[in-house]
PDB file of N, CA and C in Angstrom:
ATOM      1  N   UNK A   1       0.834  -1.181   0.000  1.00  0.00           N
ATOM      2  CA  UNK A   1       0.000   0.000   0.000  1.00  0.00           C
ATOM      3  C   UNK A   1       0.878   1.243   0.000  1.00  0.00           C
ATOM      4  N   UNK A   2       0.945   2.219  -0.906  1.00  0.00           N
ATOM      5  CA  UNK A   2       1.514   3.492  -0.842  1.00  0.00           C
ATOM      6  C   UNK A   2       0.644   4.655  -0.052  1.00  0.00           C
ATOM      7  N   UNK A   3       1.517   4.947   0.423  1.00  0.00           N
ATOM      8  CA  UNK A   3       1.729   5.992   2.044  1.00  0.00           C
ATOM      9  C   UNK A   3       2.353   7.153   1.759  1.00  0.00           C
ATOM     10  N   UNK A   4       2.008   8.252   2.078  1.00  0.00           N
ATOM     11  CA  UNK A   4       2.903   9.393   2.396  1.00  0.00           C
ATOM     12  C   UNK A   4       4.486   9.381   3.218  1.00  0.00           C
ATOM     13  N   UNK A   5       5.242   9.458   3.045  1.00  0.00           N
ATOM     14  CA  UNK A   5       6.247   9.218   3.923  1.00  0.00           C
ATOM     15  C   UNK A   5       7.200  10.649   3.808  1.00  0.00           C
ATOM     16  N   UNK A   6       7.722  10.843   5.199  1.00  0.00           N
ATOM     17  CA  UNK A   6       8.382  12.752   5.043  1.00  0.00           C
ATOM     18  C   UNK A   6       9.772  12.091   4.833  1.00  0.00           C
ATOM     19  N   UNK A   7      10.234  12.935   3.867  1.00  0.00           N
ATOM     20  CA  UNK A   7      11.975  12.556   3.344  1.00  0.00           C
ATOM     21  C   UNK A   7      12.377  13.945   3.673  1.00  0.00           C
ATOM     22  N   UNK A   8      12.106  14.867   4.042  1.00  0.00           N
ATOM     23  CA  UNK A   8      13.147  16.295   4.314  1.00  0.00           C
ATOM     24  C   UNK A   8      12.069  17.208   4.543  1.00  0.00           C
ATOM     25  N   UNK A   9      13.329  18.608   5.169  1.00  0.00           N
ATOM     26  CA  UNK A   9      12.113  19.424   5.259  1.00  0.00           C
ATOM     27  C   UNK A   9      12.024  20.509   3.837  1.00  0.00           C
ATOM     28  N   UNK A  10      11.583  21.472   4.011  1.00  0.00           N
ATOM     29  CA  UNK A  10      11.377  22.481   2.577  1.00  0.00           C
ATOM     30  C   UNK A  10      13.444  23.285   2.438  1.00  0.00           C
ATOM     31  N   UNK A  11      13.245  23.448   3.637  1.00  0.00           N
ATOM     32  CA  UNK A  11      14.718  24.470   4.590  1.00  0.00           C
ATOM     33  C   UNK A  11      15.879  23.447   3.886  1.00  0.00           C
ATOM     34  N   UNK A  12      16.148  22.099   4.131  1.00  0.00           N
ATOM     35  CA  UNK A  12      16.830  21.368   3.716  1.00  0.00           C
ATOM     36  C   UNK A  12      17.092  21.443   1.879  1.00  0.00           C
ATOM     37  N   UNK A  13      16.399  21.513   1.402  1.00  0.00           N
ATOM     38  CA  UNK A  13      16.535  21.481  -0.372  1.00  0.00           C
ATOM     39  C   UNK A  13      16.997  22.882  -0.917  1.00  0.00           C
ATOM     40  N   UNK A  14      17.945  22.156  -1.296  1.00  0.00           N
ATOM     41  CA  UNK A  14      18.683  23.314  -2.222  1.00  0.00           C
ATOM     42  C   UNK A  14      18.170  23.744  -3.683  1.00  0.00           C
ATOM     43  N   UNK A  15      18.074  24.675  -4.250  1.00  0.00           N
ATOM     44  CA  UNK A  15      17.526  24.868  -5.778  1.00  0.00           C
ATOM     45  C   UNK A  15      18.849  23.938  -6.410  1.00  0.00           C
ATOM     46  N   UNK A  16      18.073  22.969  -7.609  1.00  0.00           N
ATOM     47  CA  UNK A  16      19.084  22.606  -8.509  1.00  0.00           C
ATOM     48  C   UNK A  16      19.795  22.021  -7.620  1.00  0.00           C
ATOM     49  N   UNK A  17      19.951  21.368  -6.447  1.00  0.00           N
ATOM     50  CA  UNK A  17      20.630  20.858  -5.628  1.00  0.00           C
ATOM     51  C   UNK A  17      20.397  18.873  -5.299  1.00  0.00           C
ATOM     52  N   UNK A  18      20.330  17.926  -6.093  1.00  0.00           N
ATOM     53  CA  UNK A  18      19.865  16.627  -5.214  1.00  0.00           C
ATOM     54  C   UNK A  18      20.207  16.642  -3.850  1.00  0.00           C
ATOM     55  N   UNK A  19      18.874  15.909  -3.487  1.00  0.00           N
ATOM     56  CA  UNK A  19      19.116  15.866  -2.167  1.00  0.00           C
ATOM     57  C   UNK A  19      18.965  14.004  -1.590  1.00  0.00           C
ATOM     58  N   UNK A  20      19.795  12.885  -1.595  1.00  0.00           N
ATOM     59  CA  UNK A  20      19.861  11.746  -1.679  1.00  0.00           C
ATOM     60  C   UNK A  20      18.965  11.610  -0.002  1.00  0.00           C
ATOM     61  N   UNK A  21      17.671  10.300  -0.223  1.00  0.00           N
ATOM     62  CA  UNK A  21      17.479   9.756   0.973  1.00  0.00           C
ATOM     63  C   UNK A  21      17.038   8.219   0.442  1.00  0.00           C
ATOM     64  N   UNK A  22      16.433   7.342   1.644  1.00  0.00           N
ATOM     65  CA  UNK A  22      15.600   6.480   0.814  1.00  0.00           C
ATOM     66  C   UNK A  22      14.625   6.631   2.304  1.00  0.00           C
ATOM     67  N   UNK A  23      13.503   5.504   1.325  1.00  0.00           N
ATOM     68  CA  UNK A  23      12.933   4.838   1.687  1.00  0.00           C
ATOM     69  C   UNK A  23      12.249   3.480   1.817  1.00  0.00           C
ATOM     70  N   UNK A  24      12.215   2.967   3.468  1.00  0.00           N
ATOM     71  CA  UNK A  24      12.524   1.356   2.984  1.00  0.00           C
ATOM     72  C   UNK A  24      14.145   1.039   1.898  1.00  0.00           C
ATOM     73  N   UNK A  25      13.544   0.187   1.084  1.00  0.00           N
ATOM     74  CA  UNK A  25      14.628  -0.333  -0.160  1.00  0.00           C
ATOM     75  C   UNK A  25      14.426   1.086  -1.232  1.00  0.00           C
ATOM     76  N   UNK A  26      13.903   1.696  -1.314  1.00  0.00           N
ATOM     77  CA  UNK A  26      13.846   2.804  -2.731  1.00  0.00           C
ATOM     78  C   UNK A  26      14.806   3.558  -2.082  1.00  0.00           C
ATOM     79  N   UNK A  27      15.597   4.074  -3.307  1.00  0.00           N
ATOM     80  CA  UNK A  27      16.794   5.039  -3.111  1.00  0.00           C
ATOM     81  C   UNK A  27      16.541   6.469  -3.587  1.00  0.00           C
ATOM     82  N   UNK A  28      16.164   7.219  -3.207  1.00  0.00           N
ATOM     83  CA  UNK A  28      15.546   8.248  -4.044  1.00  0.00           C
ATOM     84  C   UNK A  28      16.187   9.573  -3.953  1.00  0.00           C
ATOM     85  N   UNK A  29      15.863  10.645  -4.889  1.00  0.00           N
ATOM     86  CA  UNK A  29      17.011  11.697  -5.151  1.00  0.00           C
ATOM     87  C   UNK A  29      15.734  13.177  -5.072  1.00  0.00           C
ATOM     88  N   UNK A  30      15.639  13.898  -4.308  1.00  0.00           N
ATOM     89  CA  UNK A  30      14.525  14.494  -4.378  1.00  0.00           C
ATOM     90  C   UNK A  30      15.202  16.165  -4.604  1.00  0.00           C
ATOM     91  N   UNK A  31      14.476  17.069  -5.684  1.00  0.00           N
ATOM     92  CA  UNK A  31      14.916  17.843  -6.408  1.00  0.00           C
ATOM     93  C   UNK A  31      14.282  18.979  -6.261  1.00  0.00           C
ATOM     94  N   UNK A  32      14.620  20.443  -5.675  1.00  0.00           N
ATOM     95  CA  UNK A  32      13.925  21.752  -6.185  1.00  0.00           C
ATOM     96  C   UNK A  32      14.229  22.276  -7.058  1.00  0.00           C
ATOM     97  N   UNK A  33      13.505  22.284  -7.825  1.00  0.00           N
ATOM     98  CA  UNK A  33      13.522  23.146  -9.449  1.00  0.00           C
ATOM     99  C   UNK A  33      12.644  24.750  -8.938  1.00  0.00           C
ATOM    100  N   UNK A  34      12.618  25.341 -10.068  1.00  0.00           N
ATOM    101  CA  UNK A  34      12.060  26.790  -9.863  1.00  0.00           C
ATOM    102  C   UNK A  34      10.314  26.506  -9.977  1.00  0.00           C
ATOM    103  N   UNK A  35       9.564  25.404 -10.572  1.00  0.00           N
ATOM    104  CA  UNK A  35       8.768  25.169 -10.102  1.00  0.00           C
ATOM    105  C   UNK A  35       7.821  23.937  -9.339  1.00  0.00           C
ATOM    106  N   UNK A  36       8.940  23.730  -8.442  1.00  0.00           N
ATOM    107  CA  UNK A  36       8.320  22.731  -7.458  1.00  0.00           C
ATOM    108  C   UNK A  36       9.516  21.816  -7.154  1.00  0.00           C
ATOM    109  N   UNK A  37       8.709  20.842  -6.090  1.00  0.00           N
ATOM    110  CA  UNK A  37       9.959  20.135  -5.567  1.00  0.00           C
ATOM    111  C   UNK A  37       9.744  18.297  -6.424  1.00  0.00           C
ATOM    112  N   UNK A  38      10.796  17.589  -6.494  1.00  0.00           N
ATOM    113  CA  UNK A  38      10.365  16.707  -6.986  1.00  0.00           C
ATOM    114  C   UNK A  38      11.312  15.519  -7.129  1.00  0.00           C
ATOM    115  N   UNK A  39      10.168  14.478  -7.603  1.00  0.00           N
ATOM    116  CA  UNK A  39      11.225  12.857  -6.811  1.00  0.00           C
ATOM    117  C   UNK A  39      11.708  11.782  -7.628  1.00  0.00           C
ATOM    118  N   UNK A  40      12.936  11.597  -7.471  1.00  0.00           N
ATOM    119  CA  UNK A  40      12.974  10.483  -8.804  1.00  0.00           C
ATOM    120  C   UNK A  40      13.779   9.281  -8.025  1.00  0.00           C
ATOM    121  N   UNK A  41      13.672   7.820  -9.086  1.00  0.00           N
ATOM    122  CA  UNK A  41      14.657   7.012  -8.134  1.00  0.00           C
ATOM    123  C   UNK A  41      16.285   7.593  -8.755  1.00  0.00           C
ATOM    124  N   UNK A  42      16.946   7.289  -7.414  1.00  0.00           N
ATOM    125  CA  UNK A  42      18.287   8.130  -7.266  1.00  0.00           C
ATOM    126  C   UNK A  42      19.471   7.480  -8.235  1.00  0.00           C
ATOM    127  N   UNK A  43      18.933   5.715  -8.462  1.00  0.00           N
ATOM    128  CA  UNK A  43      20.060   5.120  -9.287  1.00  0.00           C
ATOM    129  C   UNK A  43      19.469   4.868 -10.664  1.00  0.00           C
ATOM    130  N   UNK A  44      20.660   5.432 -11.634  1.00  0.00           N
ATOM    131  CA  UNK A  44      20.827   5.514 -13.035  1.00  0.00           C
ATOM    132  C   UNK A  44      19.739   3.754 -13.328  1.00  0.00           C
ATOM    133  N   UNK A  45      19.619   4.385 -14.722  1.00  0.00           N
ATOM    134  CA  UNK A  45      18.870   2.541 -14.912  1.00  0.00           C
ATOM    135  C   UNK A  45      19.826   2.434 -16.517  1.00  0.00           C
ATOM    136  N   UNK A  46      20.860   2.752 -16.666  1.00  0.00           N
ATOM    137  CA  UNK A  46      21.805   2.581 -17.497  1.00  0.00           C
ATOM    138  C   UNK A  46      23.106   1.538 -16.674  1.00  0.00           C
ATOM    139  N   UNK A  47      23.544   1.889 -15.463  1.00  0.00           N
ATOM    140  CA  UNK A  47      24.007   0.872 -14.601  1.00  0.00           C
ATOM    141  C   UNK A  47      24.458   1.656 -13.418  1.00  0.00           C
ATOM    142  N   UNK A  48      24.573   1.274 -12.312  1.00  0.00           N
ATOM    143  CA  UNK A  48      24.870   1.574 -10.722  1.00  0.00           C
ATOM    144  C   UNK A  48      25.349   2.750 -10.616  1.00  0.00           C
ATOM    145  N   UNK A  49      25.032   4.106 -10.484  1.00  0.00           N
ATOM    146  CA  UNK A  49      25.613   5.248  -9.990  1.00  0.00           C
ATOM    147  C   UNK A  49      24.080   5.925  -9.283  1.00  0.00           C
ATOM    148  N   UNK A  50      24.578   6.591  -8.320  1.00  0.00           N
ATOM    149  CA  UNK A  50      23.639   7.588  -7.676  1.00  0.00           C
ATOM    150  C   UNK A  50      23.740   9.169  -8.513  1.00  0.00           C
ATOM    151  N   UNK A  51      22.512   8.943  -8.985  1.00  0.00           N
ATOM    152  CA  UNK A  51      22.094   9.833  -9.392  1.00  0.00           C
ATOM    153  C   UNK A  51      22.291  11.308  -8.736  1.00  0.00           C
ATOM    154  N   UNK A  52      21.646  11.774  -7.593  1.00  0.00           N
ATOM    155  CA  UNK A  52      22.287  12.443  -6.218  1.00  0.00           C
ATOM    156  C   UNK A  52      23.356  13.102  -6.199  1.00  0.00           C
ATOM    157  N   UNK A  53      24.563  12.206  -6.678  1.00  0.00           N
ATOM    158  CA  UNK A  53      25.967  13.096  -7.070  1.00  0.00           C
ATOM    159  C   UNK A  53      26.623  13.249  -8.142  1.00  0.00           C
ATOM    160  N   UNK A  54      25.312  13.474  -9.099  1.00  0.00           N
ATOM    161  CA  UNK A  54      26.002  13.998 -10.234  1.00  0.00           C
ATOM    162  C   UNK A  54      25.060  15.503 -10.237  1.00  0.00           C
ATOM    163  N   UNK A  55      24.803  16.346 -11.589  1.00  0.00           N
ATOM    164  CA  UNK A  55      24.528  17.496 -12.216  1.00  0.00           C
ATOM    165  C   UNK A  55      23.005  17.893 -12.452  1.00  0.00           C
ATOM    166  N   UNK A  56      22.573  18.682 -12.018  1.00  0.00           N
ATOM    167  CA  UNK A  56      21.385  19.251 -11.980  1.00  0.00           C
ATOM    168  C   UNK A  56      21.426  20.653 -12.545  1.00  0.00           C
ATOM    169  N   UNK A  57      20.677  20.898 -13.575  1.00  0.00           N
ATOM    170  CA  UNK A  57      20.496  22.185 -14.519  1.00  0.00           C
ATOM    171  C   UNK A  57      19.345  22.200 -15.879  1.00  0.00           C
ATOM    172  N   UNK A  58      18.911  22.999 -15.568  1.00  0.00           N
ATOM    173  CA  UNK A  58      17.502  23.173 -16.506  1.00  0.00           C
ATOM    174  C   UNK A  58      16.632  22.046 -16.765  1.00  0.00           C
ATOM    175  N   UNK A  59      16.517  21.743 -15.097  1.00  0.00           N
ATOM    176  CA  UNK A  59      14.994  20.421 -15.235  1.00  0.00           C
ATOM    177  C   UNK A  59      15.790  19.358 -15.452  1.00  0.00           C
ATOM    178  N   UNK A  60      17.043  18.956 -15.186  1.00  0.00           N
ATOM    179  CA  UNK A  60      17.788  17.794 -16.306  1.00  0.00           C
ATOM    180  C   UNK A  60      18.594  17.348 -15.005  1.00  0.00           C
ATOM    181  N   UNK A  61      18.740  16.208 -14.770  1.00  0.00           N
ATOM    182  CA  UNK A  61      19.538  15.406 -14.096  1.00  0.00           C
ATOM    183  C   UNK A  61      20.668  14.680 -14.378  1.00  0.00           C
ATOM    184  N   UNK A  62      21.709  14.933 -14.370  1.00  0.00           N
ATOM    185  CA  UNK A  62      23.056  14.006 -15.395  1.00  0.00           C
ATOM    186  C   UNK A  62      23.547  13.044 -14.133  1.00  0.00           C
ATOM    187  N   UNK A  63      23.930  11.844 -14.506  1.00  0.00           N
ATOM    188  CA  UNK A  63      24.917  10.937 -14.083  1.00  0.00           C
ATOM    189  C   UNK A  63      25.887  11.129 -13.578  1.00  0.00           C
ATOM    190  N   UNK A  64      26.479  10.723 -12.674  1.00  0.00           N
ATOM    191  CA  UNK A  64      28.060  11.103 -12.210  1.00  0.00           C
ATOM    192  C   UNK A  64      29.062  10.295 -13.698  1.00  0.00           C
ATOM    193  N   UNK A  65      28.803   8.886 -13.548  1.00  0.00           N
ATOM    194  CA  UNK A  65      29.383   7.897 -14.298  1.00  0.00           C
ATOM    195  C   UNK A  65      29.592   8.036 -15.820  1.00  0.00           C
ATOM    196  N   UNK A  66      28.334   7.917 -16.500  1.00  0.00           N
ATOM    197  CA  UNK A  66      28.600   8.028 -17.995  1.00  0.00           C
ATOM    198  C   UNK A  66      27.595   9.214 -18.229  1.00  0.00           C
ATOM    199  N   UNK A  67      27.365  10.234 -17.974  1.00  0.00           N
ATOM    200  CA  UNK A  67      26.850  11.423 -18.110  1.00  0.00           C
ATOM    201  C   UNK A  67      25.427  11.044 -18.901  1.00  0.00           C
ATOM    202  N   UNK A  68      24.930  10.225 -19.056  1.00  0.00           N
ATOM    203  CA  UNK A  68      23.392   9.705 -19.297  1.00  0.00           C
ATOM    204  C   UNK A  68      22.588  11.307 -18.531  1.00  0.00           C
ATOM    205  N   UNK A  69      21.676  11.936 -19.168  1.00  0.00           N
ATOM    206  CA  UNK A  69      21.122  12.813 -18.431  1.00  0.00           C
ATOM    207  C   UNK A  69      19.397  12.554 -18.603  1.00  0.00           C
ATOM    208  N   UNK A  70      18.307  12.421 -17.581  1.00  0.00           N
ATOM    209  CA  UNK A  70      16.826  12.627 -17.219  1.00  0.00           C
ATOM    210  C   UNK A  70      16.223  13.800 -16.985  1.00  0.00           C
ATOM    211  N   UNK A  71      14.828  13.678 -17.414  1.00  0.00           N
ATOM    212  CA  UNK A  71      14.204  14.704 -17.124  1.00  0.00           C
ATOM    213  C   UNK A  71      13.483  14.700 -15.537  1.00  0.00           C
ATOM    214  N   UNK A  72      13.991  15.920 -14.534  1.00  0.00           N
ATOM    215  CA  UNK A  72      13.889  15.625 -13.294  1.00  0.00           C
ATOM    216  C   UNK A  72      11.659  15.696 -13.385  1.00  0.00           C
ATOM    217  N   UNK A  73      11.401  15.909 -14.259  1.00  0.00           N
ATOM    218  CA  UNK A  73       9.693  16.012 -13.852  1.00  0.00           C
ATOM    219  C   UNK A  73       9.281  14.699 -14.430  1.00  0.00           C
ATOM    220  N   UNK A  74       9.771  13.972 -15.547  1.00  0.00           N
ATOM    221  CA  UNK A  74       9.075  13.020 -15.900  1.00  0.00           C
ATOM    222  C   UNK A  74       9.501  11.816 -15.822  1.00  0.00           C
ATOM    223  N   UNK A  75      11.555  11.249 -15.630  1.00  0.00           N
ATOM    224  CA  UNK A  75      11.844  10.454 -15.757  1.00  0.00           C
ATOM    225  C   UNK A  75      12.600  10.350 -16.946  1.00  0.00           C
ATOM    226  N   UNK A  76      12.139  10.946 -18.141  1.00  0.00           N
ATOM    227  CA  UNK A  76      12.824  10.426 -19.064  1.00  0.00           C
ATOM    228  C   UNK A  76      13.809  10.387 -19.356  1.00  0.00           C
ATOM    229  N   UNK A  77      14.645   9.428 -19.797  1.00  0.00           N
ATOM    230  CA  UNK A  77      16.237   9.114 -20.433  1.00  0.00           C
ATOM    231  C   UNK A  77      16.215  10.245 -21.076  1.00  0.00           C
ATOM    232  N   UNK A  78      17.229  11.311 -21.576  1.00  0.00           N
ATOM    233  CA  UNK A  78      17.005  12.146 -22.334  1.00  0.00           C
ATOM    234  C   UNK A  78      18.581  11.951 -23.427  1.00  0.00           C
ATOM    235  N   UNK A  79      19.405  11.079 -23.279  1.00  0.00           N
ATOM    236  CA  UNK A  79      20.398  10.761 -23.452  1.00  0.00           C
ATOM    237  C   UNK A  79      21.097   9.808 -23.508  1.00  0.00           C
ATOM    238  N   UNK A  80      21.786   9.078 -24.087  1.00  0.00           N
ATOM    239  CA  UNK A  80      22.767   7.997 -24.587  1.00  0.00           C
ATOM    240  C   UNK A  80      24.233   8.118 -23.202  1.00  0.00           C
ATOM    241  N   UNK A  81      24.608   6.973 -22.363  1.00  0.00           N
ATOM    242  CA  UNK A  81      23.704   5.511 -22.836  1.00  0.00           C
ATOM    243  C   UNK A  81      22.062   4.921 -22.573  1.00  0.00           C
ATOM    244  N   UNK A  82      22.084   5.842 -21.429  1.00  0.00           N
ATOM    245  CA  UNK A  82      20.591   5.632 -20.851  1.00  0.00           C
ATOM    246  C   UNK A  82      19.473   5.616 -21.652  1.00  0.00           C
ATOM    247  N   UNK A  83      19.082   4.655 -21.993  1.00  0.00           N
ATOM    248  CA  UNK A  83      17.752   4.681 -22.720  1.00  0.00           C
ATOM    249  C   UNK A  83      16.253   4.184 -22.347  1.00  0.00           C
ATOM    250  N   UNK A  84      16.661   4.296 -20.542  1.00  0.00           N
ATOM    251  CA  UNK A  84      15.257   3.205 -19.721  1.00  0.00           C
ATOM    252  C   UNK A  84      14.447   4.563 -18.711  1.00  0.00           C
ATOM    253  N   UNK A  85      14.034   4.981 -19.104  1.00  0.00           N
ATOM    254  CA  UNK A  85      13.278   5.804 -17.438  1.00  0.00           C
ATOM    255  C   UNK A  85      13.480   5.840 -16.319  1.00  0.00           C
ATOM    256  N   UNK A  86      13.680   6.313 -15.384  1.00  0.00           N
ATOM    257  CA  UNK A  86      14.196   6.058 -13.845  1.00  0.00           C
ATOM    258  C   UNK A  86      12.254   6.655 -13.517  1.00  0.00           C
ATOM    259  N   UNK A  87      12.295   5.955 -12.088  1.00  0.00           N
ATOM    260  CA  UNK A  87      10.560   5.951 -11.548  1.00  0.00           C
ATOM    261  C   UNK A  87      10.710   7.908 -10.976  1.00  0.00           C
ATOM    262  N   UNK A  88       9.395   8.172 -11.501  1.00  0.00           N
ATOM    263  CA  UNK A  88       9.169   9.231 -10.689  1.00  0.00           C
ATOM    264  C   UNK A  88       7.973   9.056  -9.492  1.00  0.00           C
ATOM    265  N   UNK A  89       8.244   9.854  -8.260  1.00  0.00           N
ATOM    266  CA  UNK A  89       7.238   9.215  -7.700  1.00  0.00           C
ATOM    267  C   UNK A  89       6.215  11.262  -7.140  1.00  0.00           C
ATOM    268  N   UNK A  90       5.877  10.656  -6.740  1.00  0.00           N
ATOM    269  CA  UNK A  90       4.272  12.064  -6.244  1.00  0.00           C
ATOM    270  C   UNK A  90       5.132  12.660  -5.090  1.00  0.00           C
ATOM    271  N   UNK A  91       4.785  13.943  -4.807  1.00  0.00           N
ATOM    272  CA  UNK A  91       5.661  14.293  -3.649  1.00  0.00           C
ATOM    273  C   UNK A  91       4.881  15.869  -3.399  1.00  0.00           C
ATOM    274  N   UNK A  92       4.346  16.453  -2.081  1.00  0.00           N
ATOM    275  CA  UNK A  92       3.317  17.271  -1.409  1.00  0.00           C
ATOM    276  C   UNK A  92       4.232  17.443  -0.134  1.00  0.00           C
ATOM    277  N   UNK A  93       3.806  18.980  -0.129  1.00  0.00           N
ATOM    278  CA  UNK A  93       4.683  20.087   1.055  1.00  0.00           C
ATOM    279  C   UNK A  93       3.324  20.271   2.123  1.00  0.00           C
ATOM    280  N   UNK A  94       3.724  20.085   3.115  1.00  0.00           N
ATOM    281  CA  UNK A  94       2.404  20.467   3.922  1.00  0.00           C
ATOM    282  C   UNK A  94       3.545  20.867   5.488  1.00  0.00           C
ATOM    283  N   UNK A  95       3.342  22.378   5.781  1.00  0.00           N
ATOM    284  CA  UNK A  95       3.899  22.737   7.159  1.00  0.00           C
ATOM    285  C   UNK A  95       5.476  22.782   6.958  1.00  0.00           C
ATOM    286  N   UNK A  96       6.003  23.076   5.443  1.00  0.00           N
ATOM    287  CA  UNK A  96       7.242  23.393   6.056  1.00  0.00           C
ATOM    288  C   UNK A  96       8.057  21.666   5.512  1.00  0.00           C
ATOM    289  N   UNK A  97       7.413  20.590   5.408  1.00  0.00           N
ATOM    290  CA  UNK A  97       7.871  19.131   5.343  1.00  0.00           C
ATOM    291  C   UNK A  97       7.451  18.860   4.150  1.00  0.00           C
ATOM    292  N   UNK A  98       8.463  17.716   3.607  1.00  0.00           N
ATOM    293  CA  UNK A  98       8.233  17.236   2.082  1.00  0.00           C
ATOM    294  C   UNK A  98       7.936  16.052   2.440  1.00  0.00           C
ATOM    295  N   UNK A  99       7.185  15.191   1.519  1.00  0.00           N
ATOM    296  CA  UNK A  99       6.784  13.442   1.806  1.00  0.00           C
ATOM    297  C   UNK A  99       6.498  13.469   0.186  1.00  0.00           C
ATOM    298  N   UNK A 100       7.144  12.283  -0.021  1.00  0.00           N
ATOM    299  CA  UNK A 100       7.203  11.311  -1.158  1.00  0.00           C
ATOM    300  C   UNK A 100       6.205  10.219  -0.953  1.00  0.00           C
ATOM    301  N   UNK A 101       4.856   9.652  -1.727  1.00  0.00           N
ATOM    302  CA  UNK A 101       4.222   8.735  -1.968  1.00  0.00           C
ATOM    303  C   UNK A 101       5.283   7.465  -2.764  1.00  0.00           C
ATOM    304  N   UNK A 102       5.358   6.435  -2.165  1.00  0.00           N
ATOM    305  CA  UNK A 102       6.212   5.472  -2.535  1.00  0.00           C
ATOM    306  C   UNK A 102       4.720   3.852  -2.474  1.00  0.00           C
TER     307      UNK A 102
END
């Protein structure tokens, strides 16, 4: 059953900044852009890097590893080698706190 669950507060997120947590087993990379905050899974689906510590700029998420870059609102591969989607998941500010639906 998917649940609300709080991964940070608003104060904590940097613009253009990943911010790496999980939950349970999901590894997730949660993102403020200029409009809104938002959640993706944190590892590449091209092969094993955290997403988290690589490059964030104009909505776009790059790889540390092989610079594969996503779109931080929808998921999409936007780039070679990556050609698989990483999950986006739902994510609501209430009081100051962020929570990711997982």
């Amino acid at each position: 059953m998917a649940v609300w669950q709080r991964v940070a507060s608003e104060e904590e997120l940097q613009p253009d900044t990943p911010f790496a947590t999980r939950i349970g087993e999901a590894q997730l990379a949660i993102i403020r852009l200029a409009d809104g905050i938002f959640a993706v899974n944190d590892v590449c689906s091209h092969e094993y890097a955290l997403l988290s510590e690589g490059f964030c700029e104009d909505g776009k998420l790059e790889c540390p590893l092989h610079q594969a870059c996503f779109d931080i609102r929808t998921g999409q591969a936007l780039s070679a080698p990556a050609t698989t989607a990483i999950a986006t998941y739902p994510v609501k500010c209430e009081n100051g706190d962020v929570f990711v639906m997982i």
